[in-house]
C-alpha atoms as a PDB file:
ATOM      1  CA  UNK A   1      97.143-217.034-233.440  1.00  0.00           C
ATOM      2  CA  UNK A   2      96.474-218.983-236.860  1.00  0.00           C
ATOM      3  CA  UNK A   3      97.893-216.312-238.980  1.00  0.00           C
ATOM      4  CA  UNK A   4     100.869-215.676-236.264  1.00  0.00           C
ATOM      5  CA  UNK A   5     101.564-219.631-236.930  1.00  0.00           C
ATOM      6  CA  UNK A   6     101.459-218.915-240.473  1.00  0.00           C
ATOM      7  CA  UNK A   7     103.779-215.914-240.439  1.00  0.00           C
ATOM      8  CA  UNK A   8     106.677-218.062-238.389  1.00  0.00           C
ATOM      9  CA  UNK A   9     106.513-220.624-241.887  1.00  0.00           C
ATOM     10  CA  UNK A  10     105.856-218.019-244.738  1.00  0.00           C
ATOM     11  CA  UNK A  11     109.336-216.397-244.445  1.00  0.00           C
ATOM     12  CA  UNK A  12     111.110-217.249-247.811  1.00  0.00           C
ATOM     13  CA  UNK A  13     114.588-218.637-247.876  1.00  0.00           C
ATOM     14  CA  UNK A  14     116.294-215.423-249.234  1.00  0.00           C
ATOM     15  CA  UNK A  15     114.351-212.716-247.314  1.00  0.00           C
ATOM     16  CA  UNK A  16     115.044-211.041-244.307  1.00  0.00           C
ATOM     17  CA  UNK A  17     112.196-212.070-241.937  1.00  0.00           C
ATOM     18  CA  UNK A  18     113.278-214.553-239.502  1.00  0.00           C
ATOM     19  CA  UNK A  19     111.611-218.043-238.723  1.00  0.00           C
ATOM     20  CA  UNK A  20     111.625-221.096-239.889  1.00  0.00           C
ATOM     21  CA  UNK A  21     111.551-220.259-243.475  1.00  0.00           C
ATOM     22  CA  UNK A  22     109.350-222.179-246.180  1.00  0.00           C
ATOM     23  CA  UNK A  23     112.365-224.341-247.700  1.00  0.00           C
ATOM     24  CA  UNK A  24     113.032-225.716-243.954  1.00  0.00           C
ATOM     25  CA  UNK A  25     109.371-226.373-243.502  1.00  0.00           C
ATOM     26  CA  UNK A  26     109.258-228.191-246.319  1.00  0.00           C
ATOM     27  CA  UNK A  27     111.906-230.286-245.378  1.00  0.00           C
ATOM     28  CA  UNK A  28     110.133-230.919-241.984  1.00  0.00           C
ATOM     29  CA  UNK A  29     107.168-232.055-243.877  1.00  0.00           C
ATOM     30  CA  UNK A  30     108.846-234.224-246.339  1.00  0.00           C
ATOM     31  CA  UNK A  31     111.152-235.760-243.258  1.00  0.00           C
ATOM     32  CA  UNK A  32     108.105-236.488-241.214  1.00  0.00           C
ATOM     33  CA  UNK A  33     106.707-238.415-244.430  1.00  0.00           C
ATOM     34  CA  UNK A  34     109.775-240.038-244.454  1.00  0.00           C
ATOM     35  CA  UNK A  35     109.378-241.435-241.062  1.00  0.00           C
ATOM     36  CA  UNK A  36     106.164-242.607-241.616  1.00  0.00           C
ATOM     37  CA  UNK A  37     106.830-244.889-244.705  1.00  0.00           C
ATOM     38  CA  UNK A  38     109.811-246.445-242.501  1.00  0.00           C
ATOM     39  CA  UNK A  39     107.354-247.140-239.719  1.00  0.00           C
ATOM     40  CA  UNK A  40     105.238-248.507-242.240  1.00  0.00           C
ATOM     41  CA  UNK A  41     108.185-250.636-244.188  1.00  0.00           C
ATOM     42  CA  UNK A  42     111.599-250.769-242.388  1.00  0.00           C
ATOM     43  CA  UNK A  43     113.482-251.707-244.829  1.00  0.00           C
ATOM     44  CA  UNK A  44     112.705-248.892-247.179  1.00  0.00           C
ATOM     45  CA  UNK A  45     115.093-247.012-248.827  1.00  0.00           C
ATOM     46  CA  UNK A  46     113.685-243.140-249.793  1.00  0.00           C
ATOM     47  CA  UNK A  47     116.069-240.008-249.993  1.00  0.00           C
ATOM     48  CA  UNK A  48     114.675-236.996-250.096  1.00  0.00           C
ATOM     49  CA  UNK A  49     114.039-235.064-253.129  1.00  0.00           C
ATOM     50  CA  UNK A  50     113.265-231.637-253.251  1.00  0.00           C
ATOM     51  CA  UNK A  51     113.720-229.754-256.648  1.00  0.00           C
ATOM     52  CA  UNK A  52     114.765-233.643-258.273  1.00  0.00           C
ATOM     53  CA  UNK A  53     118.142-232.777-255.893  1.00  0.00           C
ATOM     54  CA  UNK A  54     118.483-235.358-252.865  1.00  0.00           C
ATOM     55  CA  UNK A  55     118.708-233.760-249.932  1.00  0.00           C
ATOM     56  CA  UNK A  56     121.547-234.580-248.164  1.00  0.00           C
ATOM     57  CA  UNK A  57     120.672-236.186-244.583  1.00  0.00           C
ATOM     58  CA  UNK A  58     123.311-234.168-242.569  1.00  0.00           C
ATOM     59  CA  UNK A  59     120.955-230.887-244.356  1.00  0.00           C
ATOM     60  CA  UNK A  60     118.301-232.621-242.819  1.00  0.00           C
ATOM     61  CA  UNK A  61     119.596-233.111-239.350  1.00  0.00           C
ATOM     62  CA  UNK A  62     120.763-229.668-239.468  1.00  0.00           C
ATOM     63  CA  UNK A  63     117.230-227.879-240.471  1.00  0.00           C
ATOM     64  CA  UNK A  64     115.486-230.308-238.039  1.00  0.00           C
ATOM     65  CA  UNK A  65     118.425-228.930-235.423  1.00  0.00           C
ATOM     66  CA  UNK A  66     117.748-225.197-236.129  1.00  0.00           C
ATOM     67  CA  UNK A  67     113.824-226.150-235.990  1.00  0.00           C
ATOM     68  CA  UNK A  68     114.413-227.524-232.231  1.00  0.00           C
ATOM     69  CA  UNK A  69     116.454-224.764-231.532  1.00  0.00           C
ATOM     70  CA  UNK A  70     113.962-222.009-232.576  1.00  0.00           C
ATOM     71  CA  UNK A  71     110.888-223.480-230.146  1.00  0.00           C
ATOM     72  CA  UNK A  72     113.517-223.817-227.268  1.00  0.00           C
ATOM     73  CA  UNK A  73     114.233-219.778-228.300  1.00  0.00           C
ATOM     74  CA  UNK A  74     110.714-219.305-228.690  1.00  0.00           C
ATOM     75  CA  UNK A  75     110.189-221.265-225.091  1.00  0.00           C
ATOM     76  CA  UNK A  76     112.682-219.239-223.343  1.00  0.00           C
ATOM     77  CA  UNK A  77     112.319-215.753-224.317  1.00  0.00           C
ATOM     78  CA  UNK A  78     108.693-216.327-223.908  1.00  0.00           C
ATOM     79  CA  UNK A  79     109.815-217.986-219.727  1.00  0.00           C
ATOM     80  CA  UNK A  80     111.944-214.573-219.358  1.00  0.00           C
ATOM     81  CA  UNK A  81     109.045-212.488-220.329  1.00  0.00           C
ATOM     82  CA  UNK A  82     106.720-214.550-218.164  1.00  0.00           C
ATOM     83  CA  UNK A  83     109.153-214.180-215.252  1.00  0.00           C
ATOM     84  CA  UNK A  84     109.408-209.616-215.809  1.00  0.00           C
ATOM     85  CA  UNK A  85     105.723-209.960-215.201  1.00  0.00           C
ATOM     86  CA  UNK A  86     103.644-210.255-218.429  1.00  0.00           C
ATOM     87  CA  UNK A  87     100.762-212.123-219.295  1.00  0.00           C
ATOM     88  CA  UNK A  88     101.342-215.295-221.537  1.00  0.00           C
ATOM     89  CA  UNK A  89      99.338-214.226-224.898  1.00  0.00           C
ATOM     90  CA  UNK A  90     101.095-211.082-224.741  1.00  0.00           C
ATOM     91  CA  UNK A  91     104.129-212.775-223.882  1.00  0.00           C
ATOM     92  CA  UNK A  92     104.062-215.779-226.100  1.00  0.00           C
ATOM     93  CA  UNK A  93     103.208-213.191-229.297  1.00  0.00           C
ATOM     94  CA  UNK A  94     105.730-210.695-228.602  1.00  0.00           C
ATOM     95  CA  UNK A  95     108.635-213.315-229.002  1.00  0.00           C
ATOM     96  CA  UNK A  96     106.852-214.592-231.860  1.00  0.00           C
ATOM     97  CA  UNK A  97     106.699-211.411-233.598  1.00  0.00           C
ATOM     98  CA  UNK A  98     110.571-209.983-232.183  1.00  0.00           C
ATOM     99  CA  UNK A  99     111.980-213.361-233.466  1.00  0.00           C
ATOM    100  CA  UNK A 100     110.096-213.732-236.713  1.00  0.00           C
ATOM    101  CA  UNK A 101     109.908-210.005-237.824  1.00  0.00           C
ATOM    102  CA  UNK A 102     106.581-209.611-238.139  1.00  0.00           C
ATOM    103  CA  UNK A 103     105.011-206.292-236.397  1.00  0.00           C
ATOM    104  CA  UNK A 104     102.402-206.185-233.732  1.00  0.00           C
ATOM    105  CA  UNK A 105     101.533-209.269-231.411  1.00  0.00           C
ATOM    106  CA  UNK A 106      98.463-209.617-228.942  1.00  0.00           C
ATOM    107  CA  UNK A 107      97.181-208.473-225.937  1.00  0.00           C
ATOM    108  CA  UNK A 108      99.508-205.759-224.550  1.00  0.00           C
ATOM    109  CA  UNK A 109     101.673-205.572-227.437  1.00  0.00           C
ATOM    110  CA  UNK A 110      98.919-205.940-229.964  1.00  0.00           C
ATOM    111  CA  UNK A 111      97.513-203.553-232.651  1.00  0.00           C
ATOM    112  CA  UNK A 112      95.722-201.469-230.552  1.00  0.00           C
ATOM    113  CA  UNK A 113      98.746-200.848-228.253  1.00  0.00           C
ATOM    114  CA  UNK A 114     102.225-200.923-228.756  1.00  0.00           C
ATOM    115  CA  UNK A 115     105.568-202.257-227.339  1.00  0.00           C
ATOM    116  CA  UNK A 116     106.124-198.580-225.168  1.00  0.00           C
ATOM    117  CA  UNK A 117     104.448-200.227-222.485  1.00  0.00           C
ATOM    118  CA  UNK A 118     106.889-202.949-221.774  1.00  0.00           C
ATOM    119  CA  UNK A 119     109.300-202.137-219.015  1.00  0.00           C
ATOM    120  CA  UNK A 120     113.211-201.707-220.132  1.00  0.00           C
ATOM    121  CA  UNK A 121     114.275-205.009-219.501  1.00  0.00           C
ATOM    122  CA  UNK A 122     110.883-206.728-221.670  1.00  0.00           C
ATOM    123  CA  UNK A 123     112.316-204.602-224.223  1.00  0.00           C
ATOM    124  CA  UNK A 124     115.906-205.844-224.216  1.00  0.00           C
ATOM    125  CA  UNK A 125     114.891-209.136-224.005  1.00  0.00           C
ATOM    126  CA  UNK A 126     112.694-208.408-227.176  1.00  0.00           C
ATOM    127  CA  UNK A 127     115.812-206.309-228.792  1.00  0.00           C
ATOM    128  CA  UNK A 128     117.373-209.675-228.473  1.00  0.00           C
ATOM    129  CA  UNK A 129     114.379-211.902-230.137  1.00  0.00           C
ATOM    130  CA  UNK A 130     114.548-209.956-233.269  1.00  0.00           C
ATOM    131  CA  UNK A 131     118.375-209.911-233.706  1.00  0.00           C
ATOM    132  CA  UNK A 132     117.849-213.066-233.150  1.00  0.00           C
ATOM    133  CA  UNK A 133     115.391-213.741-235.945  1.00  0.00           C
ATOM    134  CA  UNK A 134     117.209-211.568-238.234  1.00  0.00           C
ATOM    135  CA  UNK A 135     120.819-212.757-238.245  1.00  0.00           C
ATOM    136  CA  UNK A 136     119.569-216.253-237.927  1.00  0.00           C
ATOM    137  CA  UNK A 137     119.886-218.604-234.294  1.00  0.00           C
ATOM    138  CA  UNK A 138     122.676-220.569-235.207  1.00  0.00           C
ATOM    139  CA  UNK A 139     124.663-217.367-235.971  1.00  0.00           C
ATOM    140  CA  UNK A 140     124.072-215.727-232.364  1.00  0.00           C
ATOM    141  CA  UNK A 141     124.610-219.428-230.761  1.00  0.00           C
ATOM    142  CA  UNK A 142     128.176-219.406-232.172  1.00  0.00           C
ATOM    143  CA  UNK A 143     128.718-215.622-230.439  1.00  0.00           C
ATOM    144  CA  UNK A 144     128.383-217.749-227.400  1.00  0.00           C
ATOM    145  CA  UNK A 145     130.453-220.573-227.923  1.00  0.00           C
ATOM    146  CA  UNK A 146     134.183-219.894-226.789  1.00  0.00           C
ATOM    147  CA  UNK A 147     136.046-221.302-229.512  1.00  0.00           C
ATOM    148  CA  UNK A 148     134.698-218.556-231.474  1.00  0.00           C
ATOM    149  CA  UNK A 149     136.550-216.282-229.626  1.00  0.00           C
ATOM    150  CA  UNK A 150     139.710-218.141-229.449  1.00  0.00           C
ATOM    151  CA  UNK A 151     142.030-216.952-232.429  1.00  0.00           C
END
């Protein structure tokens, strides 16, 4: 599970593998730090750098937005595939690896098996976790929204 962890943060920025990416994991990190020096001192004024570039805070709100929206994705494939009738580990790591593009999961779905046991439905539902992944949440969100479709 460690390196599974590890492999949802490792993505780089310009790559194709989906997840969080390492630039928007840093800017978790340096945002939490953030939020601990103003519990510490109010008053305290301290934009964050990354690069020597301040990062805007409406980046900010947005990568901490996509981060929120990738563990409800996460949480919700992983409740559909709960719901067809698999077991959580296999579950839980079979969204993690459709969504972050990163090959086997566990149990079921894990190295010693594959992903021809899952039932045609499981597999859609994974078919959707890695387009997902790889063309990025915010980009399938907006597919949904209906004043994309309005000319």
């Amino acid at each position: 599970m460690w390196m599974m962890f590890l492999a949802c943060i490792a993505a780089s920025s310009g790559s194709t593998g989906g997840g969080i990416k390492m630039i928007r994991t840093l800017v978790l990190v340096k945002q939490a730090g953030r939020e601990f020096l103003k519990l510490l001192h109010p008053a305290v004024v301290n934009p964050m750098k990354i690069g020597g570039h301040v990062v805007p805070n409406n980046i900010v709100f947005s990568v901490l937005g996509f981060i929120f929206l990738y563990f409800m994705t996460i949480a919700t494939l992983t409740f559909v595939l709960l719901i067809s009738g698999l077991d959580f580990i296999t579950a839980f790591s079979a969204v993690l690896a459709c969504v972050n593009n990163f090959g086997p999961g566990l149990g079921t779905v894990g190295p010693a098996s594959n992903y021809a046991g899952l039932t045609d439905f499981q597999t859609w539902v994974c078919a959707f976790g890695m387009l997902v992944g790889r063309l990025e949440i915010f980009t399938v969100l907006i597919l949904f929204t209906p004043n994309f479709w309005r000319r």
